[in-house]
C-alpha atoms as a PDB file:
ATOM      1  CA  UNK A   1       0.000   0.000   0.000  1.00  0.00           C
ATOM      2  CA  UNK A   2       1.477   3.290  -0.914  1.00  0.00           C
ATOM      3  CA  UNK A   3       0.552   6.658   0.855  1.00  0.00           C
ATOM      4  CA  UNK A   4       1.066   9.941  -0.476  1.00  0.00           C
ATOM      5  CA  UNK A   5       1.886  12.908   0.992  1.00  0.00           C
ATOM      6  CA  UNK A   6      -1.108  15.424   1.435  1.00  0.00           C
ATOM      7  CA  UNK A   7      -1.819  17.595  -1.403  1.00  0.00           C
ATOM      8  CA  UNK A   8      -0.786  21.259   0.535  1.00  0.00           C
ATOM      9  CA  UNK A   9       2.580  19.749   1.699  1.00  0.00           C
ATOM     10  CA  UNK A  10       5.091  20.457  -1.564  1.00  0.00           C
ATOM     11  CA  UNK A  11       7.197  16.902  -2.214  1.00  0.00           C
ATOM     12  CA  UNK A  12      10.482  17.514  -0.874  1.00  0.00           C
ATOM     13  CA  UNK A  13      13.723  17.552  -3.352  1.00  0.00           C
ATOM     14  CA  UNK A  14      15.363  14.648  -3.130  1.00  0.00           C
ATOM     15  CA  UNK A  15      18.516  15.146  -4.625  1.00  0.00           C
ATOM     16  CA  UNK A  16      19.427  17.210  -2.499  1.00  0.00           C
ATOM     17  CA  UNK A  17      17.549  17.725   1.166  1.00  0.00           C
ATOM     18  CA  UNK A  18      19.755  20.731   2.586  1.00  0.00           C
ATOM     19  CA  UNK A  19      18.305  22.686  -1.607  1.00  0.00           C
ATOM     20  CA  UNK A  20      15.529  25.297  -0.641  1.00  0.00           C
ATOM     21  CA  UNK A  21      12.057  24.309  -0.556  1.00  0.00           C
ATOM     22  CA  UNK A  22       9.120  26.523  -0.627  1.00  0.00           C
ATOM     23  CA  UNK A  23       7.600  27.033   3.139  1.00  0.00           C
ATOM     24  CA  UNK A  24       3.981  27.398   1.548  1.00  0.00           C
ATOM     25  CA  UNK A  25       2.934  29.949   4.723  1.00  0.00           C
ATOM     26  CA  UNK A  26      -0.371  31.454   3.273  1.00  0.00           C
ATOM     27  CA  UNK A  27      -0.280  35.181   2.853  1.00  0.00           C
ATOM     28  CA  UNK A  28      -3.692  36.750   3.083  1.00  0.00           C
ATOM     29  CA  UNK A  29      -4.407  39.929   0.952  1.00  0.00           C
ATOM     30  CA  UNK A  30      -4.294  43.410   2.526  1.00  0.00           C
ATOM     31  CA  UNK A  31      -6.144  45.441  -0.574  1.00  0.00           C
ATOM     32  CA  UNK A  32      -3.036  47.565  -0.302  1.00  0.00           C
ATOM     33  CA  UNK A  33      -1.560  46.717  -3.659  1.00  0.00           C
ATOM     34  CA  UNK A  34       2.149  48.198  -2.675  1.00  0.00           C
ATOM     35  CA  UNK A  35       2.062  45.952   0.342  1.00  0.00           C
ATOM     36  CA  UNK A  36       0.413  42.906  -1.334  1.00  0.00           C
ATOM     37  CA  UNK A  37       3.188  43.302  -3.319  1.00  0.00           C
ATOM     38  CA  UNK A  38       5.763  43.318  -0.436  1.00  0.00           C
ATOM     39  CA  UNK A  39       4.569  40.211   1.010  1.00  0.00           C
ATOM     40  CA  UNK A  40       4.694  38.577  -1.963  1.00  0.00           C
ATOM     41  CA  UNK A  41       8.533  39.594  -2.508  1.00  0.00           C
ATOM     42  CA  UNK A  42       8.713  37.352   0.898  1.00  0.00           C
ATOM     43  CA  UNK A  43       7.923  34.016  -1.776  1.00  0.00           C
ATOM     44  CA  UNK A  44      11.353  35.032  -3.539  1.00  0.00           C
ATOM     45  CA  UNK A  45      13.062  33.619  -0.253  1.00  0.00           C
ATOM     46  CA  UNK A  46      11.731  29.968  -0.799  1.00  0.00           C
ATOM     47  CA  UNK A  47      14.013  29.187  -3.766  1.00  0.00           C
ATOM     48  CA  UNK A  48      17.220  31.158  -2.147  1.00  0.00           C
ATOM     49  CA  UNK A  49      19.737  30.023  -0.104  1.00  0.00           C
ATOM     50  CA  UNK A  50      19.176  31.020   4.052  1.00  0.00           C
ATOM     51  CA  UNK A  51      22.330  33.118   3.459  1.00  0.00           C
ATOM     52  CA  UNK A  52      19.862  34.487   0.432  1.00  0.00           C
ATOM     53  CA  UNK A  53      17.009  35.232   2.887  1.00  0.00           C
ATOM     54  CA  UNK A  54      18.326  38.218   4.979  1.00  0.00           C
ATOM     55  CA  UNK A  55      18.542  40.672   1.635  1.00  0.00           C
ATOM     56  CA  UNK A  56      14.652  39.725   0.821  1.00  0.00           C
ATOM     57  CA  UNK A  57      13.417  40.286   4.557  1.00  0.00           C
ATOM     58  CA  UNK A  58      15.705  43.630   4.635  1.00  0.00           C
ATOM     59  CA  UNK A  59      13.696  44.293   1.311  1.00  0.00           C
ATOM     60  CA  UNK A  60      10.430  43.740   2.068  1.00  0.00           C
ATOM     61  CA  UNK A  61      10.854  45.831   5.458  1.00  0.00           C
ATOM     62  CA  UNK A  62      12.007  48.729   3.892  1.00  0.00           C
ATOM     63  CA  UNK A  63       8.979  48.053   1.774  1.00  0.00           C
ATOM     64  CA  UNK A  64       7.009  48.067   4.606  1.00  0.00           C
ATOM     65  CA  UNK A  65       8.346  50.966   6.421  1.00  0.00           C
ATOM     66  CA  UNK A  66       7.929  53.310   3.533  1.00  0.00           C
ATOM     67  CA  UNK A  67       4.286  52.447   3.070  1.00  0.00           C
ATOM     68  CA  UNK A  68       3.927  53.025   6.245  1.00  0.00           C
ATOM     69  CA  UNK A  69       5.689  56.404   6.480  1.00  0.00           C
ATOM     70  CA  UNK A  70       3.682  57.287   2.750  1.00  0.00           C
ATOM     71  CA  UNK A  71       0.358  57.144   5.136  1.00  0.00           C
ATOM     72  CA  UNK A  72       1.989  59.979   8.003  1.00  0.00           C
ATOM     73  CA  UNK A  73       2.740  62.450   5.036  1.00  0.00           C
ATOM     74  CA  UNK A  74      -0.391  62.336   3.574  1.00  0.00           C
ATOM     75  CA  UNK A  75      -2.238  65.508   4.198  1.00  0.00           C
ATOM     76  CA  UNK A  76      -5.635  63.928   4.483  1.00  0.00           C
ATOM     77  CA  UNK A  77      -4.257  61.783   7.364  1.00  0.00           C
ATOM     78  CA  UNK A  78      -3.741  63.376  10.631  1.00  0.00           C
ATOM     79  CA  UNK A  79      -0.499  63.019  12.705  1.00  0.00           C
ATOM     80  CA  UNK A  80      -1.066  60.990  15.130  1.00  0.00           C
ATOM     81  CA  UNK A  81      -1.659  62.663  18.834  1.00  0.00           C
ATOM     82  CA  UNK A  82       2.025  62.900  20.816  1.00  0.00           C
ATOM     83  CA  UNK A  83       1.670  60.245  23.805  1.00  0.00           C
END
């Protein structure tokens, strides 16, 4: 009897086990096009290296913090209150 493995689980490379392999973690969408498209930068890090990794998380942060900053210099969003 053979059993397979189930169908969300990508096979893993058998040639070589220590090659990069996709993580499949689900990324949900934001409706923020510039930071749907971040996140899905992340996906570039399943076929790299780990020593790969670090440049696409730096990346996508950057990413991140700039969309975030674009939001406090728009003039139809208030500053937020001083704490």
């Amino acid at each position: 009897m053979s059993e397979s493995a189930p169908a969300s689980v990508p096979p893993a490379p058998e040639s070589d086990p220590a090659a990069p392999a996709p993580l499949a973690v689900p990324r949900t969408p934001t409706g923020d096009a510039g930071v749907d498209a971040r996140l899905a930068r992340l996906a570039d890090a399943d076929h790299l290296p780990t020593g790969g990794h670090l440049g696409v998380y730096e990346d996508v942060h950057r990413g991140l913090r700039d969309a975030l900053d674009a939001l406090d210099a728009r003039p139809d969003h208030p500053a937020p209150a001083p704490r």
